[in-house]
Structure formats: C-alpha cells, structure tokens
C-alpha atoms as a PDB file:
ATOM      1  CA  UNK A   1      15.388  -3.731 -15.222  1.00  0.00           C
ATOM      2  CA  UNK A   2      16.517  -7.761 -14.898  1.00  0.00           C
ATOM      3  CA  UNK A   3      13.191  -9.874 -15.277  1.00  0.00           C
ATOM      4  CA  UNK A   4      13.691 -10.884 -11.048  1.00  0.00           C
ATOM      5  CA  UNK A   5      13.236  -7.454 -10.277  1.00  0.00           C
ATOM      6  CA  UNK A   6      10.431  -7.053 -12.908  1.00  0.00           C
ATOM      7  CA  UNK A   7       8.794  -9.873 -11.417  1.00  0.00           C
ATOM      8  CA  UNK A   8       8.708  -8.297  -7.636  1.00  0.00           C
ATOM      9  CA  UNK A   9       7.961  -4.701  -9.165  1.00  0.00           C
ATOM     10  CA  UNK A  10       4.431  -6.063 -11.029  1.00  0.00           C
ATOM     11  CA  UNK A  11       4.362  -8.563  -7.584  1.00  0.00           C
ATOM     12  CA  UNK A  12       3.751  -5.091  -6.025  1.00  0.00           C
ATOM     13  CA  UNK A  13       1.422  -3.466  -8.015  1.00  0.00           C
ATOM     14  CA  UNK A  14      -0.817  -6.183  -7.946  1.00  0.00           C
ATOM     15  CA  UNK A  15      -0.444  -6.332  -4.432  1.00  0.00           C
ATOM     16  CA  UNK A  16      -2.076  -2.817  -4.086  1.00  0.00           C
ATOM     17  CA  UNK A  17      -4.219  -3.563  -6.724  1.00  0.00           C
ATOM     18  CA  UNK A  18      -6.034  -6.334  -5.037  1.00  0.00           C
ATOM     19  CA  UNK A  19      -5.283  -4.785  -1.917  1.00  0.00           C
ATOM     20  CA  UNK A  20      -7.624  -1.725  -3.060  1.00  0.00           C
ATOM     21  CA  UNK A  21     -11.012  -2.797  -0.861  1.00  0.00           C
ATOM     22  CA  UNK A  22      -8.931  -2.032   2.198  1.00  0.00           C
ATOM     23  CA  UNK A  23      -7.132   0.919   1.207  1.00  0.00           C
ATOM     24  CA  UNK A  24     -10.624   2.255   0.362  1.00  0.00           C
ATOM     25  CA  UNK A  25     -11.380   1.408   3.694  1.00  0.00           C
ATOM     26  CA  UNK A  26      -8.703   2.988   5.138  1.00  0.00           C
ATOM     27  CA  UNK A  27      -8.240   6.623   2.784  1.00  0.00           C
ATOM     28  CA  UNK A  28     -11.432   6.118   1.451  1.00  0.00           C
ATOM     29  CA  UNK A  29     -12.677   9.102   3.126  1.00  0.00           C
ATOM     30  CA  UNK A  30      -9.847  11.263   3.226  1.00  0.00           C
ATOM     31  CA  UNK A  31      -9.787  11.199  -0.762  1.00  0.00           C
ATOM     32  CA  UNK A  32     -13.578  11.977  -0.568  1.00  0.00           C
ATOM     33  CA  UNK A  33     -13.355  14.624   1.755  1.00  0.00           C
ATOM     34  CA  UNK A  34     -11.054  16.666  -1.163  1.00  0.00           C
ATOM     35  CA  UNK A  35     -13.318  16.300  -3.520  1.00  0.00           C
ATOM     36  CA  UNK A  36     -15.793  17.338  -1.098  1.00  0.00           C
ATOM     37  CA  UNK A  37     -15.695  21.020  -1.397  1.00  0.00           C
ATOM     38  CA  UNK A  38     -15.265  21.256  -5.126  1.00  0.00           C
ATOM     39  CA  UNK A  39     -18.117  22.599  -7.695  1.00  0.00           C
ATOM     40  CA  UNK A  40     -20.538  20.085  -8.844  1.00  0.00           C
ATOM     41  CA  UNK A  41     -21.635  19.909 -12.336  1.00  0.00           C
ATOM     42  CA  UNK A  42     -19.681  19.207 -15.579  1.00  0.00           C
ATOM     43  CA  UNK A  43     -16.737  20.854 -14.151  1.00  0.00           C
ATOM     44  CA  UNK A  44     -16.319  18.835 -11.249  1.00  0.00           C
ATOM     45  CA  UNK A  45     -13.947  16.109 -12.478  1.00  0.00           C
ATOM     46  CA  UNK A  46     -11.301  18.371 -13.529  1.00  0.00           C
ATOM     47  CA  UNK A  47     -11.441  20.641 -10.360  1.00  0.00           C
ATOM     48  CA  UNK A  48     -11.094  17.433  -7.959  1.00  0.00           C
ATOM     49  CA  UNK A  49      -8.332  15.562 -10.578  1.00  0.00           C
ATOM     50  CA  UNK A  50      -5.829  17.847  -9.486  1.00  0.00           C
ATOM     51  CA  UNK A  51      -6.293  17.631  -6.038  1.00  0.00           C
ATOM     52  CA  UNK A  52      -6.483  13.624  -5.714  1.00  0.00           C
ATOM     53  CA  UNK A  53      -3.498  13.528  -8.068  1.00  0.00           C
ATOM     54  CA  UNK A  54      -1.030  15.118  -5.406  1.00  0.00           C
ATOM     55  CA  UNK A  55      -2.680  13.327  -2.291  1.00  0.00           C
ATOM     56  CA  UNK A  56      -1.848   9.954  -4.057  1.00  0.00           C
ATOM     57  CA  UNK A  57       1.528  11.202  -4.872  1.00  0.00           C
ATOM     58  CA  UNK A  58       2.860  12.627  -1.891  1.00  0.00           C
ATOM     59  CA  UNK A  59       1.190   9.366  -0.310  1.00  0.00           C
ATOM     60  CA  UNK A  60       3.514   7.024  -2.805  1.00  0.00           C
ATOM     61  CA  UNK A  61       6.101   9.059  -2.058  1.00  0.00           C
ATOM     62  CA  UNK A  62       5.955   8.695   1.803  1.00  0.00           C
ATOM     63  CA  UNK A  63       5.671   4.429   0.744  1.00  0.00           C
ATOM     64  CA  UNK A  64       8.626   4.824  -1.231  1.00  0.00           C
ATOM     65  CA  UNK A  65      10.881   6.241   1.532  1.00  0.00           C
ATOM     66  CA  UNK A  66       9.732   3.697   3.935  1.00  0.00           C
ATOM     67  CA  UNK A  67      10.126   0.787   1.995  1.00  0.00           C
ATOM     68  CA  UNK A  68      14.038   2.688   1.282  1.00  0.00           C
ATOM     69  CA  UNK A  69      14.633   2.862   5.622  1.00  0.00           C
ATOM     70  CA  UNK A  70      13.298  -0.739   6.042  1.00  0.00           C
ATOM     71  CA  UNK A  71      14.714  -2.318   2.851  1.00  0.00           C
ATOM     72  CA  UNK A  72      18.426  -0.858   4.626  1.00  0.00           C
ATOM     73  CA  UNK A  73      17.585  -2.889   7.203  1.00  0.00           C
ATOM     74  CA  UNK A  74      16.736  -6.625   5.213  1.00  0.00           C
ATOM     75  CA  UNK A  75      20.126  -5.652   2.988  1.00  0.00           C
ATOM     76  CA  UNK A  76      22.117  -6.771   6.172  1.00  0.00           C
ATOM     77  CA  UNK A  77      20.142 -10.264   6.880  1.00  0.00           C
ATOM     78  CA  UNK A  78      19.979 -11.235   3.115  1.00  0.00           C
ATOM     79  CA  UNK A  79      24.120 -10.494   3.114  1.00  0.00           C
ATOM     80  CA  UNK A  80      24.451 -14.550   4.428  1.00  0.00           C
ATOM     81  CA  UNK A  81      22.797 -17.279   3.034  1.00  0.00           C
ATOM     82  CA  UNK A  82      20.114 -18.443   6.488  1.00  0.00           C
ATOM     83  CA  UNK A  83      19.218 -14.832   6.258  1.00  0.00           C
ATOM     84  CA  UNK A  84      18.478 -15.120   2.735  1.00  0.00           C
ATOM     85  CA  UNK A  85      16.169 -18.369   3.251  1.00  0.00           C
ATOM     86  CA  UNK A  86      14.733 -16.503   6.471  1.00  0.00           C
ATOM     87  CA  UNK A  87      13.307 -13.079   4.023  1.00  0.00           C
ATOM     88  CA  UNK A  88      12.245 -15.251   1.899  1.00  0.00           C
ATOM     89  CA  UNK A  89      10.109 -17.207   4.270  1.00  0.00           C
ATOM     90  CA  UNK A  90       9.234 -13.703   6.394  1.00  0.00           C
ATOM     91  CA  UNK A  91       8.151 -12.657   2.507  1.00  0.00           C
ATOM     92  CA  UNK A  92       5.944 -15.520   1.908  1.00  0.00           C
ATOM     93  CA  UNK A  93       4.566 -15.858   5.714  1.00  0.00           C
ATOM     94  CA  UNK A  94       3.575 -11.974   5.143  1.00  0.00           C
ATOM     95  CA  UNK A  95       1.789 -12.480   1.538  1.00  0.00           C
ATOM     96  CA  UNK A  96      -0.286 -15.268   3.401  1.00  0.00           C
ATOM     97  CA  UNK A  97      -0.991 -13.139   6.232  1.00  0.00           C
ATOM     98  CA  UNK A  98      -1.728 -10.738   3.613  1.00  0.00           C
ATOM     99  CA  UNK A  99      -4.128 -12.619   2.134  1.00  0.00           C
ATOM    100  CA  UNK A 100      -6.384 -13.510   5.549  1.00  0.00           C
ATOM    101  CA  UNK A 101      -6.156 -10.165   6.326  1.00  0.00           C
ATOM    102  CA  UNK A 102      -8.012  -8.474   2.802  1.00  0.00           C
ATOM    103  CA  UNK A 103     -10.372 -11.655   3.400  1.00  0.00           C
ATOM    104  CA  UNK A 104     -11.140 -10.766   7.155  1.00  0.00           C
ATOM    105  CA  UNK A 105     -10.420 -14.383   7.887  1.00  0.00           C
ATOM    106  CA  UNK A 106      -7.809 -13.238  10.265  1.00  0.00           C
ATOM    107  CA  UNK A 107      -6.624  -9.994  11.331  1.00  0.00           C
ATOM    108  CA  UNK A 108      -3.458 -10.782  12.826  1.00  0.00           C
ATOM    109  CA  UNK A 109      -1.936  -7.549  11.073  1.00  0.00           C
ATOM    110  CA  UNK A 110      -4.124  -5.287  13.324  1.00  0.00           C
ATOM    111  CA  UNK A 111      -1.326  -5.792  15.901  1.00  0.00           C
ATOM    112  CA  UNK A 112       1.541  -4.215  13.421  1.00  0.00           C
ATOM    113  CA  UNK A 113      -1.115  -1.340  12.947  1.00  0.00           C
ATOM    114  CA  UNK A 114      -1.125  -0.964  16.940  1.00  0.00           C
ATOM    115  CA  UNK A 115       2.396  -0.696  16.359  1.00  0.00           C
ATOM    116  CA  UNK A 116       2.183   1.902  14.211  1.00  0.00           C
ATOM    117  CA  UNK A 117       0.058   3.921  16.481  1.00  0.00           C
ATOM    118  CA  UNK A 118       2.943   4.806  18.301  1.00  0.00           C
ATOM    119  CA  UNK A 119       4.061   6.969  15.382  1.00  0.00           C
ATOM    120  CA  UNK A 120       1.240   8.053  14.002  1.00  0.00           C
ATOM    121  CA  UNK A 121       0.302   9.806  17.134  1.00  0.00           C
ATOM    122  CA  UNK A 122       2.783  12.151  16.206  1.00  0.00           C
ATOM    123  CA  UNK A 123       2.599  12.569  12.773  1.00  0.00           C
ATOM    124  CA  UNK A 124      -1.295  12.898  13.453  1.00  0.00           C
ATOM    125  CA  UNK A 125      -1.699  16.833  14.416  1.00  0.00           C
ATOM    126  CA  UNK A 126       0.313  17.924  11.453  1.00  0.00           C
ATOM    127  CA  UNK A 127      -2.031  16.153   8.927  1.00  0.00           C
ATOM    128  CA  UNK A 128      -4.811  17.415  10.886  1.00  0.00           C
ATOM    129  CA  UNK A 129      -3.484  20.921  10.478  1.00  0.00           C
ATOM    130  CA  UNK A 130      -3.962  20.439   6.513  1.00  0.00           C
ATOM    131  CA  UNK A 131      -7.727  19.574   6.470  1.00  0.00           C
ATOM    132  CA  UNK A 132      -9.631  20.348   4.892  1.00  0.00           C
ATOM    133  CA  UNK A 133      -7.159  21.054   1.988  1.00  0.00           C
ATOM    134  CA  UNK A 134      -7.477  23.862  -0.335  1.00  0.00           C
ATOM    135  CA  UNK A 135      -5.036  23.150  -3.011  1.00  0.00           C
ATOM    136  CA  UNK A 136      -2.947  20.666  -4.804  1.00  0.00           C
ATOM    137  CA  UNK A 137       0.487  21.639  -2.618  1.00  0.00           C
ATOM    138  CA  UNK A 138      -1.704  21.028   1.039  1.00  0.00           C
ATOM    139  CA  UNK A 139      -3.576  18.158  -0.521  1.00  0.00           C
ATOM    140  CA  UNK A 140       0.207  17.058  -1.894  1.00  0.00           C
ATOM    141  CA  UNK A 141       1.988  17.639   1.971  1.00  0.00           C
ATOM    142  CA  UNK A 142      -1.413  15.809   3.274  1.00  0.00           C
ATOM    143  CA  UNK A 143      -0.610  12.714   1.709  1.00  0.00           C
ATOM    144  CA  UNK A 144       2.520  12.171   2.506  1.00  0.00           C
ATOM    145  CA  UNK A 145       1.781  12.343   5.981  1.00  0.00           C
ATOM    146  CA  UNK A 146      -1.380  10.320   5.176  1.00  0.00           C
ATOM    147  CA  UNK A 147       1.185   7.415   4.114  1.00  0.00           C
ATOM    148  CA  UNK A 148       1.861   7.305   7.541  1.00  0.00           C
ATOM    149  CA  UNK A 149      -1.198   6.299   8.601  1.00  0.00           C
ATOM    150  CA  UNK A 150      -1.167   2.469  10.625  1.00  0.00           C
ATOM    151  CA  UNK A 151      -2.161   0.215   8.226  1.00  0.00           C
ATOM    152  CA  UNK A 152      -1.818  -3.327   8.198  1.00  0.00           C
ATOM    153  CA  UNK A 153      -1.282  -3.793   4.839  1.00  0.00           C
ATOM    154  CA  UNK A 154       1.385  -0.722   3.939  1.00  0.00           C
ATOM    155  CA  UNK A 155       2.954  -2.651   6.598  1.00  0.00           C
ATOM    156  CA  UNK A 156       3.215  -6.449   5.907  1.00  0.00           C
ATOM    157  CA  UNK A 157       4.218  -5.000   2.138  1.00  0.00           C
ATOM    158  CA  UNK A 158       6.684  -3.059   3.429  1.00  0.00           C
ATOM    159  CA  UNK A 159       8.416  -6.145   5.159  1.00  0.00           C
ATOM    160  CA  UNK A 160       7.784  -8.276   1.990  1.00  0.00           C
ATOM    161  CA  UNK A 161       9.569  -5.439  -0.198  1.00  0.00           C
ATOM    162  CA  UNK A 162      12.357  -5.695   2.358  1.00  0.00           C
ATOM    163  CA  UNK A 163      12.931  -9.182   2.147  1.00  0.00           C
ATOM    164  CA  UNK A 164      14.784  -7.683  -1.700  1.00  0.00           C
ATOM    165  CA  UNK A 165      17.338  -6.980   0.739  1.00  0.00           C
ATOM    166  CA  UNK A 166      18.222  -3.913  -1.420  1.00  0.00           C
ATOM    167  CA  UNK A 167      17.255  -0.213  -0.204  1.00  0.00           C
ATOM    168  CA  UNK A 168      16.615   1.284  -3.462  1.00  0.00           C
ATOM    169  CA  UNK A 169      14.830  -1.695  -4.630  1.00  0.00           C
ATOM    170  CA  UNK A 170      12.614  -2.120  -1.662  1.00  0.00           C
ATOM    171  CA  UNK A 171      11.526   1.849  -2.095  1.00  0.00           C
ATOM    172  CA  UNK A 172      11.027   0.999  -5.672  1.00  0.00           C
ATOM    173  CA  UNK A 173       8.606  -1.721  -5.090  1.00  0.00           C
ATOM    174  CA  UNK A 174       6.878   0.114  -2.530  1.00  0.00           C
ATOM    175  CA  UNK A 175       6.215   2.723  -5.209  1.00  0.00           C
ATOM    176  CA  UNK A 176       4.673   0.058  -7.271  1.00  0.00           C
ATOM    177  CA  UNK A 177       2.554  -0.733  -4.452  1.00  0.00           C
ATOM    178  CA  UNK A 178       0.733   2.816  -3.898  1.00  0.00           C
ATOM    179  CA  UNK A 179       0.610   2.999  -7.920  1.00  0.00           C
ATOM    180  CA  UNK A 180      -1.384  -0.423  -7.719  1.00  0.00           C
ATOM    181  CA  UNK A 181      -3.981   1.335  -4.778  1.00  0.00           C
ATOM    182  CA  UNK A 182      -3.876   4.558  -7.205  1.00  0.00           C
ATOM    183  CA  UNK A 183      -6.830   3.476  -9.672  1.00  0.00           C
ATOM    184  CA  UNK A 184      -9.413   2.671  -6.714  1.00  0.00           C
ATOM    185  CA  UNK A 185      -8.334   5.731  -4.884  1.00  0.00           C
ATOM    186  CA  UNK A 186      -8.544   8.156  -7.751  1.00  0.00           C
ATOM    187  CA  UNK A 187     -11.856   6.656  -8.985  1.00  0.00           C
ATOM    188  CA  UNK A 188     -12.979   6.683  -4.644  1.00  0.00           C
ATOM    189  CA  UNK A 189     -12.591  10.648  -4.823  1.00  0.00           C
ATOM    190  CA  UNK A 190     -14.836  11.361  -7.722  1.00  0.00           C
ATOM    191  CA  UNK A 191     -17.196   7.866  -8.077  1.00  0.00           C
ATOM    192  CA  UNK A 192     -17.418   7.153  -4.222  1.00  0.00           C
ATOM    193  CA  UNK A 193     -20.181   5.258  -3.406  1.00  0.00           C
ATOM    194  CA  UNK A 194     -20.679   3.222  -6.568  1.00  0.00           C
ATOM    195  CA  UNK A 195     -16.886   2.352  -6.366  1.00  0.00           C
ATOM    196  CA  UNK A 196     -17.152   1.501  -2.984  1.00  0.00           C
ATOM    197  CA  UNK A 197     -20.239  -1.049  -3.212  1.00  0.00           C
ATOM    198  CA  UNK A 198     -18.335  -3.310  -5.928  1.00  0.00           C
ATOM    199  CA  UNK A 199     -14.771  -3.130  -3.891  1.00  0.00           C
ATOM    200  CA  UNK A 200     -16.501  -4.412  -0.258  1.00  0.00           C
ATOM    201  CA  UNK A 201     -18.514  -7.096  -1.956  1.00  0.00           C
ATOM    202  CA  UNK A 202     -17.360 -10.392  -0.385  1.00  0.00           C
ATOM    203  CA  UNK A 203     -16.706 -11.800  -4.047  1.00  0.00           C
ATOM    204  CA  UNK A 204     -14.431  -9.434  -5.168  1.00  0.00           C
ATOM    205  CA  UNK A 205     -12.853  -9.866  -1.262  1.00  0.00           C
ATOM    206  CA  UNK A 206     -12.295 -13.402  -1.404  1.00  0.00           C
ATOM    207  CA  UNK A 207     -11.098 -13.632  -5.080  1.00  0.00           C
ATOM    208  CA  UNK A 208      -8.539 -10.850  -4.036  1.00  0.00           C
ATOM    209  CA  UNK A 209      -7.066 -12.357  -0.605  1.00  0.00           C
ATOM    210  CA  UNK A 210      -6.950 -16.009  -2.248  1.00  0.00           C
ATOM    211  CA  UNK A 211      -4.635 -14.694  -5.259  1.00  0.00           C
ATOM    212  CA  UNK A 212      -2.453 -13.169  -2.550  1.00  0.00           C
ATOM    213  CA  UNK A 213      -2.213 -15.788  -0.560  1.00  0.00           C
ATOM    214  CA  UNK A 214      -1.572 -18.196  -3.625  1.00  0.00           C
ATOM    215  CA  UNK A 215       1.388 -15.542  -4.287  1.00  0.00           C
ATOM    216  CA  UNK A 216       2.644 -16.128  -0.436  1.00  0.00           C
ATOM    217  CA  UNK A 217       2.367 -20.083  -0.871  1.00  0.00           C
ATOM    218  CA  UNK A 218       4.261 -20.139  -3.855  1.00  0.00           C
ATOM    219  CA  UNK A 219       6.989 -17.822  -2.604  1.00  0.00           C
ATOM    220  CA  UNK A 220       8.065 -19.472   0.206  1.00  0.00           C
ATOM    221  CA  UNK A 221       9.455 -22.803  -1.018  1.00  0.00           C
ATOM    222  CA  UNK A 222      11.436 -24.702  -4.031  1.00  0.00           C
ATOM    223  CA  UNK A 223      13.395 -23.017  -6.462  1.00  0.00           C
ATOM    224  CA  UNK A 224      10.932 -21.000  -8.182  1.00  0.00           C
ATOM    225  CA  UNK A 225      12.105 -18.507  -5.400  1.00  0.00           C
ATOM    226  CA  UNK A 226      13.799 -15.995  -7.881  1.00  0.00           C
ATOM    227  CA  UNK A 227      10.280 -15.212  -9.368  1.00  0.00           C
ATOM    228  CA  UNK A 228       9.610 -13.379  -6.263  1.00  0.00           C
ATOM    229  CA  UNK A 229      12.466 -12.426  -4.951  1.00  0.00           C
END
C-alpha cells in the first residue's frame, strides 16, 4: 500500500479510535444487550466473544460498503483539479466538525443524523426482528443493519473517506474506521460499566475531539495535503 494511502488508512483508525466515547454512546447498549443473556461465571467471556465478534463485523462490513457507494460519488469531483481542492477542504471542514462534535462543543452533525433518519426508518423493523439475538449468524445480520444506524460521526467519516475520490479506497478506509471503534465496543459488551465511566469522562472527551480537530486543521491547507489525502 503507497505511504498516502497508509497515511489516510491509520487517519481512519484513529478516527474511530478516538471517536470510541460516542460510538459507546451510540451501540453501547446494543453490544450489551448480547452479552446480556449469556452465562455468568468463568465461562462468560468466551460465550459472549463470539457473539460481539460478528456484530462488529457485519457492522464494519455495512461501513465498508457505504464508504464504497459514497467514495463513487467523490471519484467524479476529485477527476478536475477545483474539485480536488474542494474534498480536500469538505475533508478538513468535516475532521473539525468532527472534533466539536466528540467534544459536545457543537453538534452541528445531529442534522446529517436527521438525515439519516429517513433511512433508518426502514432499515429499523428488520434489525428489530433480530433482537434479542441468539447466535453469532443473527448477532452477525444485526450488525450490519446496526451500521445503518444515524450517526453523526459514521457520517462526517464517511464524507472525509470520500474526499480519496477512489471507491475501493474510500470502503477501505471506512473499514479502518469500525476496526478503530472495535476495541471499545468489544471491551463495552463484556466490561460495560467500568469501560463506560473512563470513555465519558470529559478528559478523555476533550483530549480526543482536540486531536481530531488538530487532524482537520492541518488537512485543509499547504502542501502537506498528501499526508491526508
């Protein structure tokens, strides 16, 4: 993989990395819920690995092939130069927004999740229809509807991944993303509440939202560009 497109691929995972207090508040409780109804005891980590292992993938999976539909879409502005300039200021613009947003400085993004609403009214009843899930291949089919879920942050990444201007690549680094939530989200269905307390505290918030908007800042201008995109 050329280092530009290594750059943008650990860009992502860090993304959902730092991103992880909001995707805990936003799947938090889904990923609890399957480890719910599993046996407690010694036992109960492997029983509920399984399980949370095949949410979280069919969940990447359902990133991936949005960031591949709207990644189609940025390859035809980045074909001219302005449109080039314009994804990469739409990229940076969206990191900063980013940023405010995991801070709750400004949630400007809650508007693109209204958006959303539209669609996940319909994908809604399906995923419904798989709680509470029994085994890995509902808890797999759950999460890839789950990735469907309005969320202002799948969303602002997923126009930042399309500013590549490259399908594949922008499915790619959407992948990255949900692998960068994956550690929080794993650890949120078996270590809930103790996980939870040190993701919401306002430190680990603020430290998180300024590194991402640092990232947006620097992306936007100067020739430095290619790091990013």
């Amino acid at each position: 993989m050329p280092l530009p497109e290594v750059a943008q691929a650990v860009t992502a995972f860090s993304l959902g990395l730092l991103g992880s207090a909001h995707c805990i508040g936003m799947c938090g409780g889904i990923t609890t819920a399957l480890g719910a109804g599993m046996p407690s005891g010694q036992h109960r980590s492997a029983a509920v690995l399984p399980m949370l292992l095949a949410y979280n993938t069919g969940r990447i999976f359902s990133y991936a092939v949005a960031g591949s539909l709207v990644g189609s879409f940025g390859w035809l502005a980045a074909s001219n130069p302005a449109g080039a300039i314009a994804l990469r200021w739409l990229a940076g613009l969206m990191l900063v927004f980013m940023g405010l947003y995991i801070g709750g400085w400004w949630r400007i993004l809650t508007r693109l999740e209204q958006a959303g609403g539209i669609l996940w009214k319909q994908v809604q009843p399906m995923a419904s229809r798989l709680l509470p899930a029994k085994n890995p291949l509902q808890a797999l089919l759950l999460g890839g509807l789950w990735g469907w879920l309005p969320c202002g942050l799948v969303y602002s990444t997923l126009i930042w991944s399309a500013s590549s201007g490259d399908g594949l690549q922008s499915g790619i680094l959407m992948a990255f993303f949900g692998l960068g939530t994956l550690p929080s989200l794993l650890l949120t269905g078996m270590l809930a509440s103790q996980l939870t307390s040190i993701m919401q505290k306002r430190q680990v918030r603020t430290t998180a939202a300024l590194i991402v908007i640092g990232c947006g800042l620097w992306t936007i201008p100067g020739p430095h560009q290619a790091f990013f995109m």
